[in-house]
Protein backbone atom coordinates (compact mmCIF):
# COMPACT_ATOMS: atom_id res chain seq x y z
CA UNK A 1 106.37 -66.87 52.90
CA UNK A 2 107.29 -69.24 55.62
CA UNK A 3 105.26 -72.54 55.76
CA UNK A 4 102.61 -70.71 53.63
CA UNK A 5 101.78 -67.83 55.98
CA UNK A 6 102.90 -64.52 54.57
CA UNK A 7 104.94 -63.04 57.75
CA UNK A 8 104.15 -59.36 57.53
CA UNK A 9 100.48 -60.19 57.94
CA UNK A 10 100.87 -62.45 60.66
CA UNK A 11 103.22 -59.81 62.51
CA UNK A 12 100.23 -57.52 62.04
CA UNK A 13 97.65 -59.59 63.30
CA UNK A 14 99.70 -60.60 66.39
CA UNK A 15 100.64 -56.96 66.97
CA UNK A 16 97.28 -55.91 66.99
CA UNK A 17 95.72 -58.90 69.12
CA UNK A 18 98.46 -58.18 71.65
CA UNK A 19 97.73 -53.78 71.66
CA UNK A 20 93.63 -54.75 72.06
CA UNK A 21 94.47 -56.86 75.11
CA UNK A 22 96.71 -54.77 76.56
CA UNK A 23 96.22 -51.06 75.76
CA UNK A 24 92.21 -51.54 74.89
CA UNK A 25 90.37 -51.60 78.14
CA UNK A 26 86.44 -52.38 78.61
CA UNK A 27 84.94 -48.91 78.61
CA UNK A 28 83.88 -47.66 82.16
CA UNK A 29 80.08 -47.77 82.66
CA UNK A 30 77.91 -44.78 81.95
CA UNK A 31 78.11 -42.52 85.00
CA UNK A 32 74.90 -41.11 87.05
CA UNK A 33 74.42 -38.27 88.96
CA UNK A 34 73.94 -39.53 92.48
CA UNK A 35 70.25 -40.18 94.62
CA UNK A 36 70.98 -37.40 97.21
CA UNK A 37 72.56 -35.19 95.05
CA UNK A 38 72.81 -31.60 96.92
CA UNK A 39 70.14 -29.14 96.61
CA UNK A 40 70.98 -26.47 93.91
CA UNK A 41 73.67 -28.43 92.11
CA UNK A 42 70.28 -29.70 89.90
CA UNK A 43 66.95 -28.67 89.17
CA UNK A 44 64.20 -29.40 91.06
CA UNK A 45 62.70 -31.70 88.80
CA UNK A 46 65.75 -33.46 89.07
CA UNK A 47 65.76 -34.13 91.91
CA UNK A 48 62.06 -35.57 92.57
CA UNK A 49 62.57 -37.65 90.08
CA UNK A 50 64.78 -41.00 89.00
CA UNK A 51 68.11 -40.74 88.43
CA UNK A 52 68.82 -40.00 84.31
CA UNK A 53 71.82 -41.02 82.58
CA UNK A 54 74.36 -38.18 82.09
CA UNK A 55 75.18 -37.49 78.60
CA UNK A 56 79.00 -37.56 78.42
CA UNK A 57 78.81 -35.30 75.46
CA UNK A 58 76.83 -32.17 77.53
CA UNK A 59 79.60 -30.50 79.78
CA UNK A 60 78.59 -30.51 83.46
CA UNK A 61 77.28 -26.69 84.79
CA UNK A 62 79.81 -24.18 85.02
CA UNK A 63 77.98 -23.47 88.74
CA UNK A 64 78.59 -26.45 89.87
CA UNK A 65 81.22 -27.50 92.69
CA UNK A 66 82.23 -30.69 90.73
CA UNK A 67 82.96 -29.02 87.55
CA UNK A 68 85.92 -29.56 86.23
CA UNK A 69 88.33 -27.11 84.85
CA UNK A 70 89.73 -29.18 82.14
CA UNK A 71 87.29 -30.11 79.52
CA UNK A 72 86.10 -33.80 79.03
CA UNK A 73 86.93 -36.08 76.55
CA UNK A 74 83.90 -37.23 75.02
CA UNK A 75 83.25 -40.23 72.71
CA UNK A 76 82.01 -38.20 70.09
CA UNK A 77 85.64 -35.88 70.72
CA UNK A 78 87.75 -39.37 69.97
CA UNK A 79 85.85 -40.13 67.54
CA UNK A 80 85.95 -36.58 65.67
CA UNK A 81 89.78 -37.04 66.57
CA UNK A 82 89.87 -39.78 64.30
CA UNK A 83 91.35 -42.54 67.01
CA UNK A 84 90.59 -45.87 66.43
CA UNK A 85 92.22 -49.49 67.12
CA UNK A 86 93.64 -49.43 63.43
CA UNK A 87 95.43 -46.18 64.29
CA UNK A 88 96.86 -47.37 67.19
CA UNK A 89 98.41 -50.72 65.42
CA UNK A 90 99.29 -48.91 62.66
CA UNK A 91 101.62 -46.42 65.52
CA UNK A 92 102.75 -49.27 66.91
CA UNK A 93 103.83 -51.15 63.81
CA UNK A 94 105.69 -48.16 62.87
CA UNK A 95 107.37 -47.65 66.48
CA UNK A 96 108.93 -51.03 65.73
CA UNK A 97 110.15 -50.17 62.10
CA UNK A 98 111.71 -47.56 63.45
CA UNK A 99 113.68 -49.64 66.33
CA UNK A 100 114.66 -52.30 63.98
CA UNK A 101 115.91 -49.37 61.17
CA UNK A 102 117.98 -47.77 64.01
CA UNK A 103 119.84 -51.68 65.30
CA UNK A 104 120.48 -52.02 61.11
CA UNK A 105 122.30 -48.49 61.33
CA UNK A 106 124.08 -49.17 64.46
CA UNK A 107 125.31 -52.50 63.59
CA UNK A 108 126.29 -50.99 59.94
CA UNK A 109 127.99 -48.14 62.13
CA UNK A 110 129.73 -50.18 63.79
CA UNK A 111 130.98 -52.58 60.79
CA UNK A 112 132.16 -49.80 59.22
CA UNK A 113 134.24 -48.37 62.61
CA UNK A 114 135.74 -51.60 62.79
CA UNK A 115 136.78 -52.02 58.86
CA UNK A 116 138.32 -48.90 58.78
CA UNK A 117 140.69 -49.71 62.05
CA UNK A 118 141.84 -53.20 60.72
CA UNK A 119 143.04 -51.59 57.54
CA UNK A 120 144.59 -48.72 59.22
CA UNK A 121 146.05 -51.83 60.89
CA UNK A 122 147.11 -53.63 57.26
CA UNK A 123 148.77 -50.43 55.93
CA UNK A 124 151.19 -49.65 59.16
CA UNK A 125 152.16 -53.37 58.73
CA UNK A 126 153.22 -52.33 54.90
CA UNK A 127 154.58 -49.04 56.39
CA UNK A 128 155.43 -48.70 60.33
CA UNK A 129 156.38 -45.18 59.38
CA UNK A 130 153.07 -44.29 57.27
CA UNK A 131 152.00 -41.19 58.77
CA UNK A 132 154.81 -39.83 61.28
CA UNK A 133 152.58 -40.96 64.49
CA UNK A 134 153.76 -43.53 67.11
CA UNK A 135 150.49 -43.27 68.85
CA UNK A 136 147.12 -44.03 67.42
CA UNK A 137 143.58 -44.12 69.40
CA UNK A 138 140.69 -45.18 67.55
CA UNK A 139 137.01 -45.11 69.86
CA UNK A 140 135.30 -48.63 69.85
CA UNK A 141 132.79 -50.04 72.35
CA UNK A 142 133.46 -53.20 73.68
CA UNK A 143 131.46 -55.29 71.28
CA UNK A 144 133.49 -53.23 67.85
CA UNK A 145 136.66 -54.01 69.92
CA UNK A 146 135.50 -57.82 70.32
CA UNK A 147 135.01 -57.68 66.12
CA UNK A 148 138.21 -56.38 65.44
CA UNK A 149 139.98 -58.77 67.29
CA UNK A 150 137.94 -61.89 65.99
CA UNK A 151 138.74 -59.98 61.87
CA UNK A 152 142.77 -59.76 62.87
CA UNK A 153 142.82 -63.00 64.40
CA UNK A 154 141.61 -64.54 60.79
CA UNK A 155 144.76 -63.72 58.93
CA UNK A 156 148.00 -65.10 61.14
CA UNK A 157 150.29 -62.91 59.51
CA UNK A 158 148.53 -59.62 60.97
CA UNK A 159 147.76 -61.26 63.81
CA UNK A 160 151.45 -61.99 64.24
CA UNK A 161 152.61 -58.68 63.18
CA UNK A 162 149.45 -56.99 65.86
CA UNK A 163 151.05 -58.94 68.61
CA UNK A 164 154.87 -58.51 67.98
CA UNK A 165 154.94 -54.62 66.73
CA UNK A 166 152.55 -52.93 68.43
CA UNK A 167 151.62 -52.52 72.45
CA UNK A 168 148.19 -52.25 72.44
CA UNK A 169 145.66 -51.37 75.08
CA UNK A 170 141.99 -50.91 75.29
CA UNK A 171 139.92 -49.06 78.28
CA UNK A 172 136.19 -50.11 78.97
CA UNK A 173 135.65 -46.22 80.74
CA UNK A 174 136.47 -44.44 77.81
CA UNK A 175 135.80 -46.70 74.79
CA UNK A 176 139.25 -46.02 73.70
CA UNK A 177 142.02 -48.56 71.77
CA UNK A 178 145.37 -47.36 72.01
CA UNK A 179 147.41 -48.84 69.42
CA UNK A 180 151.63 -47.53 70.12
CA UNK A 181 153.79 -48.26 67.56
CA UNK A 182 158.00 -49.46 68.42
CA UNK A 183 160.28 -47.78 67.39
CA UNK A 184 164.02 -48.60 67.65
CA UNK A 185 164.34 -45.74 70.51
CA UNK A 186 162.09 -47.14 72.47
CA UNK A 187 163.25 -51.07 71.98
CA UNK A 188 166.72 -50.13 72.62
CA UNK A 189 166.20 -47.84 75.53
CA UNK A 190 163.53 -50.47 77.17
CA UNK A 191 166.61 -52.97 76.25
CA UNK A 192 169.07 -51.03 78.39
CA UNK A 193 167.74 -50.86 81.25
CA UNK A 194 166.44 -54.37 81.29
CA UNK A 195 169.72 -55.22 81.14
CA UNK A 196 170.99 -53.12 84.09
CA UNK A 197 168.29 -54.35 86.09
CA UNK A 198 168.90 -58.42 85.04
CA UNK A 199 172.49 -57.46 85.95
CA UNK A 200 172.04 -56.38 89.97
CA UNK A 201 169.52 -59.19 90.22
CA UNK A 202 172.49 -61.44 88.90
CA UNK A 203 174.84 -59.63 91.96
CA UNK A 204 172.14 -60.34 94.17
CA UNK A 205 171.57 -64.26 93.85
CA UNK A 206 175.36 -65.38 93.92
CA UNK A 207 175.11 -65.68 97.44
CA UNK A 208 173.24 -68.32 100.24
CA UNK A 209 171.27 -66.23 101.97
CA UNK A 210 167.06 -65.60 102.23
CA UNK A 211 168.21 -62.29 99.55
CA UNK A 212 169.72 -64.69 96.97
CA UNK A 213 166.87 -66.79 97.62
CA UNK A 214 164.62 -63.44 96.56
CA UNK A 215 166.58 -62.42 94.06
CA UNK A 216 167.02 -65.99 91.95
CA UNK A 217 163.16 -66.18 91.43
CA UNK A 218 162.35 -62.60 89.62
CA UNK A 219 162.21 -63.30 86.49
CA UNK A 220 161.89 -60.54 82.96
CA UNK A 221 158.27 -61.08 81.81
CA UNK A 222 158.78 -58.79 78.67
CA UNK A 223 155.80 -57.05 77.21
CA UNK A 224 153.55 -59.62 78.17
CA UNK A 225 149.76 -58.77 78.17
CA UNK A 226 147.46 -57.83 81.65
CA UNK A 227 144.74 -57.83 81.99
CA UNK A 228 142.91 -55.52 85.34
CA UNK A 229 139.79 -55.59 86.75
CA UNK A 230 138.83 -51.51 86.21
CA UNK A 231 135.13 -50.25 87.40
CA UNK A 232 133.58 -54.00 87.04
CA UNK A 233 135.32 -54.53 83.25
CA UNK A 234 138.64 -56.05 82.26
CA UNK A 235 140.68 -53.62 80.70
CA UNK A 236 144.01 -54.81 78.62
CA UNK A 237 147.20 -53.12 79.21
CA UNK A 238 150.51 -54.13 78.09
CA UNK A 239 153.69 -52.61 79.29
CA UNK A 240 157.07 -52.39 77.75
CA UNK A 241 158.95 -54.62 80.13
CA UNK A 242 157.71 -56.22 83.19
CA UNK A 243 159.65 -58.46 86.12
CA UNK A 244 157.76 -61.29 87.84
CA UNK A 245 158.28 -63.50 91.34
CA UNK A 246 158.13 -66.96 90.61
CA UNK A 247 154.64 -68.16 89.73
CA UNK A 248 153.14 -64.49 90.62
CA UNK A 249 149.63 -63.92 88.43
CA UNK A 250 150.80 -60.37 87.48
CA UNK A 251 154.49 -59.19 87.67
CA UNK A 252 155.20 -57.29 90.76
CA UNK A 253 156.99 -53.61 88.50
CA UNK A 254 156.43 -52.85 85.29
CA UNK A 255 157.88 -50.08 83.03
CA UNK A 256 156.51 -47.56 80.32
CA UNK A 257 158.77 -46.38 77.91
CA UNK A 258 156.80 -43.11 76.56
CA UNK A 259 158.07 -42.21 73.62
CA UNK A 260 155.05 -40.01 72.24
CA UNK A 261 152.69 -40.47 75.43
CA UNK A 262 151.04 -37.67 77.11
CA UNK A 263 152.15 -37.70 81.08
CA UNK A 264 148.71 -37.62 81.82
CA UNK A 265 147.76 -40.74 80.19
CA UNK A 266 150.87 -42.44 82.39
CA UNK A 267 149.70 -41.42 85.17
CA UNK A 268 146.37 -43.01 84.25
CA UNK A 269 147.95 -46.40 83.23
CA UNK A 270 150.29 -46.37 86.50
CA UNK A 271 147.24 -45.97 89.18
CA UNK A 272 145.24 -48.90 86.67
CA UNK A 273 148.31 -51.30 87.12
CA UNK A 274 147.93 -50.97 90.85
CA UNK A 275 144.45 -50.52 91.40
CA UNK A 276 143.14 -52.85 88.91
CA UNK A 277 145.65 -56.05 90.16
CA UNK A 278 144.96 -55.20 93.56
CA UNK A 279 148.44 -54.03 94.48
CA UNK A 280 150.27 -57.40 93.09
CA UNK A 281 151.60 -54.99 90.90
CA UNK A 282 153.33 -52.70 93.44
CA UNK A 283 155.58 -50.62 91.52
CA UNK A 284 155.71 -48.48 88.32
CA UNK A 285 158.50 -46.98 86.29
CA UNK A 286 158.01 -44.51 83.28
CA UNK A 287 161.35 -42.93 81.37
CA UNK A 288 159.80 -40.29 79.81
CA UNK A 289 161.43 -39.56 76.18
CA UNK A 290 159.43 -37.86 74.65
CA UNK A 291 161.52 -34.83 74.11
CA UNK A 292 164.19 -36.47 72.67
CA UNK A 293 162.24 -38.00 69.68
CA UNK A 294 162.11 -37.80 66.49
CA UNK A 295 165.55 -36.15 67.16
CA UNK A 296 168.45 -36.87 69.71
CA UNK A 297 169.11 -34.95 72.31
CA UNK A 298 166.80 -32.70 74.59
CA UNK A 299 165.65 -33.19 78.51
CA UNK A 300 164.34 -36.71 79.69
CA UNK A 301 162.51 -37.60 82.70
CA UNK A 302 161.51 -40.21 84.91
CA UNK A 303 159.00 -41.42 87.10
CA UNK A 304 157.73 -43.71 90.27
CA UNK A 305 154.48 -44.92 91.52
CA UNK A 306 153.92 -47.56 94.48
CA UNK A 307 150.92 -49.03 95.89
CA UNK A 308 149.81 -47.67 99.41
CA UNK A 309 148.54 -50.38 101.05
CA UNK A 310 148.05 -48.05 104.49
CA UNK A 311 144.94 -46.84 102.58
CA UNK A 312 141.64 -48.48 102.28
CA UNK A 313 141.06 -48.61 99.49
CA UNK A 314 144.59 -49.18 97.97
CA UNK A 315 146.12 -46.06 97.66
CA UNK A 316 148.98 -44.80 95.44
CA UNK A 317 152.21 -42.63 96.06
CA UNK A 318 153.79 -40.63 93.43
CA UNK A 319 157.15 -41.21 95.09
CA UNK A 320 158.95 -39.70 92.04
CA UNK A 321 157.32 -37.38 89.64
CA UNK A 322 158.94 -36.04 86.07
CA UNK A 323 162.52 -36.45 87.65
CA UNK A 324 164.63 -34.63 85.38
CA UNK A 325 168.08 -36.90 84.83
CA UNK A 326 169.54 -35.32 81.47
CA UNK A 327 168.79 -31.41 80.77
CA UNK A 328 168.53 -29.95 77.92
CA UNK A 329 171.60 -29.84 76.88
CA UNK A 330 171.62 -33.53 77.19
CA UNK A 331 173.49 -33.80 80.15
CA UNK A 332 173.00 -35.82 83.17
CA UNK A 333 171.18 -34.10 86.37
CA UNK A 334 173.40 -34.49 89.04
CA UNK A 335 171.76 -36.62 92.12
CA UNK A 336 169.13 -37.54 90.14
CA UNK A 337 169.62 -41.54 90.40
CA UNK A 338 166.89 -43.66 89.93
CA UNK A 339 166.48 -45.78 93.05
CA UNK A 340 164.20 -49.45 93.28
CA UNK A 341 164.81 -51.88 96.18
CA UNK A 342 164.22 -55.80 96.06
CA UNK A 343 161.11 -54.57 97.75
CA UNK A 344 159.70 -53.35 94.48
CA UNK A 345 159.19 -56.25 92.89
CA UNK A 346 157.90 -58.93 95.64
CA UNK A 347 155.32 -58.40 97.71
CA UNK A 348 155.73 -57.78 101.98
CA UNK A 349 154.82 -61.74 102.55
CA UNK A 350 158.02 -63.07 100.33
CA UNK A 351 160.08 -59.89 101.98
CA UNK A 352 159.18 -60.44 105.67
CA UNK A 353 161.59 -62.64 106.33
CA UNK A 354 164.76 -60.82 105.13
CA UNK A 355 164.14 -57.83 107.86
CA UNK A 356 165.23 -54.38 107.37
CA UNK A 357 168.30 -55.03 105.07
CA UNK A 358 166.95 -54.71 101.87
CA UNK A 359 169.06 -54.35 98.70
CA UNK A 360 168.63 -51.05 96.49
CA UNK A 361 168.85 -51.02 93.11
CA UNK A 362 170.57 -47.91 91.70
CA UNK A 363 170.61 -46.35 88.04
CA UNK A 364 172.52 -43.92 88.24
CA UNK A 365 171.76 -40.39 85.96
CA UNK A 366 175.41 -40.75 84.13
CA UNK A 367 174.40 -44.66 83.45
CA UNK A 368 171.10 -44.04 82.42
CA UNK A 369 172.06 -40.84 79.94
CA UNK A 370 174.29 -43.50 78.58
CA UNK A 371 171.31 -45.91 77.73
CA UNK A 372 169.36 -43.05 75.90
CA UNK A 373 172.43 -41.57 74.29
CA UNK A 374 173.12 -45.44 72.59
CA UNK A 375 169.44 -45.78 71.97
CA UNK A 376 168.64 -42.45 70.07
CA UNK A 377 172.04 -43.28 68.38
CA UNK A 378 171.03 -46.50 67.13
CA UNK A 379 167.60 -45.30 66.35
CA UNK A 380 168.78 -42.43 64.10
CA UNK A 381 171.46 -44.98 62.35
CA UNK A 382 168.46 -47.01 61.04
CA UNK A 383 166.30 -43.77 60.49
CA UNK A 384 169.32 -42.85 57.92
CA UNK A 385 169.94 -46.45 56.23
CA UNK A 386 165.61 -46.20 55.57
CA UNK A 387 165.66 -42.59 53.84
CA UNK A 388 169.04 -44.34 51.93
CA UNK A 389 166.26 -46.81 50.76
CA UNK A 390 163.94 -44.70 49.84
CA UNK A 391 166.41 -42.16 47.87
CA UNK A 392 167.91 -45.21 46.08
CA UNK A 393 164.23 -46.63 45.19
CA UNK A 394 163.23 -43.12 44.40
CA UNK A 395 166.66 -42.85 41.90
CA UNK A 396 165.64 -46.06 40.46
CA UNK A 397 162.03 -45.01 39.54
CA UNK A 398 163.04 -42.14 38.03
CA UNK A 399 166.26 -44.06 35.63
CA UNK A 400 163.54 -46.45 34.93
CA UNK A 401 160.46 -43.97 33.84
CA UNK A 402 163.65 -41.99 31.42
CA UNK A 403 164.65 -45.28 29.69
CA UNK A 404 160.52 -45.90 29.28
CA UNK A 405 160.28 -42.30 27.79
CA UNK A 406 163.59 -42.75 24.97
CA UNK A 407 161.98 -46.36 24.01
CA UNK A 408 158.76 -45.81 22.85
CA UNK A 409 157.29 -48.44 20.92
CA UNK A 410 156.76 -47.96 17.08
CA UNK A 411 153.84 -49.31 14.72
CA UNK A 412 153.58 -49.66 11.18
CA UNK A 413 150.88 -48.28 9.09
């Protein structure tokens, strides 16, 4: 009861004023057979005489040329039918029951979706290692997505540990959150060749010329987060390391380290970095690792996309696809050096001015065997000290549960 009017009733009454105005139209006047009706369509008594009413509820002669061939509905049919105004509200009422019963499952749905991600979420912060998977997708629409985001950002610890651990990424086409969890592999490796890369921009600005000039404003952006304008929708991406010009909204190459993604998906990301900034970011590096985890050794690849901005609209090149540099064997591919110039991460504006002599950068398959050799190294040291953990917590369980098993407790009758 609001204000002493029970609501149900007065949702009633104003459902079924609003159906008789708008569904309950005046009923047509009674129809009559026309003055000059042809001869032999009626009789001739008919015809010499006034018009008479026509009774809806005597079908019109099966001779005539204006019978129909579908049969009328009469009064007396709708009301043998049982139709009436009541029956109509009462349809209506129930069409909107039925709406509102089907929002309350959606939205309960959708609670539920959303509950069950964040503590997914909660438990890999307790255990980065709980089931095995680096990789996990989880399908939300845009408004569950919006929820879980709004839950994590409630507690600062998870948010904290949702920022720092993962690389997260959601996709507005597909309805998709890809959540990929670090692992030391891929922090080392992505560390490596960071390095190598900070290291020939170094070489590059120690001298006075428009190249030093180039070269002292590119700057490591990290793992920062982007986000692209895909189909209409901003999609959020966030690569492993990035390298930005100056004030530059989006950094002008980024790099994926895939440690358990699918080639495919790369592929994917790579033309959504370009296309969705516009071609600000120009240039796209994956190392492709995938073979080589959980254990050391094994083939790695690389990979290369560029923007094509000869093509309307913006293009992309696969200059290099699923390079081999190490075989199987796990040893380096000879001439298969991975090659950026300074061109790669400015765009042609800042670059016009420096003319044809443009700087390469060159990572060698030798150097960069090295960087995956020390990171799968470093990543299987701590995989050993963590089962050391475990066996020594494991021992310790077990020493404790004996010592509770010799000292049970005695009582006195």
């Amino acid at each position: 009861m609001i204000g002493g009017v029970d609501e149900p009733q007065t949702a009633y009454a104003s459902v079924e004023n609003s159906t008789k105005r708008n569904f309950l139209k005046p009923a047509l006047p009674t129809p009559t057979l026309p003055p000059s009706a042809p001869s032999g369509l009626v009789s001739s008594e008919l015809a010499t005489s006034a018009p008479a009413p026509l009774d809806l509820d005597t079908p019109w002669p099966a001779t005539s040329k204006i019978a129909r061939s579908q049969p009328i509905a009469t009064q007396s049919a709708l009301r043998d039918s049982g139709f009436s105004k009541t029956s109509l509200v009462r349809g209506f009422v129930n069409l909107l029951s039925t709406v509102a019963n089907a929002i309350d499952y959606h939205a309960r749905t959708s609670k539920s979706k959303v509950t069950k991600v964040k503590k997914h979420i909660e438990r890999l912060r307790d255990d980065p290692q709980l089931d095995g998977n680096l990789l996990i997708k989880r399908r939300l629409n845009e408004f569950e997505y919006q929820q879980l985001l709004d839950s994590i950002a409630k507690s600062s610890e998870l948010q904290y540990f949702f920022d720092k651990r993962f690389r997260r990424e959601y996709s507005h086409e597909d309805h998709v959150l890809v959540i990929r969890i670090l692992s030391t592999l891929h922090e080392v490796l992505g560390d490596g060749i960071q390095r190598k890369i900070f290291s020939w921009l170094d070489s590059q600005s120690s001298g006075s010329n428009e190249v030093a000039d180039v070269a002292k404003e590119i700057e490591g952006s990290g793992a920062r987060h982007l986000f692209l304008r895909i189909l209409g929708k901003t999609d959020e991406k966030q690569p492993d390391r990035s390298f930005t010009y100056k004030d530059c909204g989006y950094p002008g190459l980024v790099i994926e380290i895939s440690v358990s993604q699918l080639a495919t998906d790369v592929k994917k990301k790579a033309r959504a970095y370009i296309q969705g900034t516009e071609g600000q970011i120009r240039t796209v590096i994956n190392i492709d690792s995938n073979s080589t985890y959980p254990k050391k050794g094994g083939s790695a690849t690389f990979s290369i996309w560029r923007a094509d901005f000869s093509q309307k609209p913006l293009g992309i090149v696969e200059s290099v696809i699923n390079q081999d540099f190490r075989d199987k064997n796990g040893q380096p591919v000879s001439n298969a050096d991975l090659r950026v110039s300074l061109s790669d991460f400015v765009s042609d504006e800042v670059m016009l001015p420096l003319g044809e002599d443009i700087p390469e950068f060159v990572l060698t398959s030798q150097v960069l065997c090295q960087v995956l050799k020390s990171a799968e190294e470093k990543h299987q040291n701590g995989e050993n000290v963590k089962k050391a953990g475990e066996k020594r917590q494991q021992k310790s369980l077990r020493r404790s549960e004996r010592i509770r098993n010799l000292v049970k407790p005695s009582y006195k009758v």
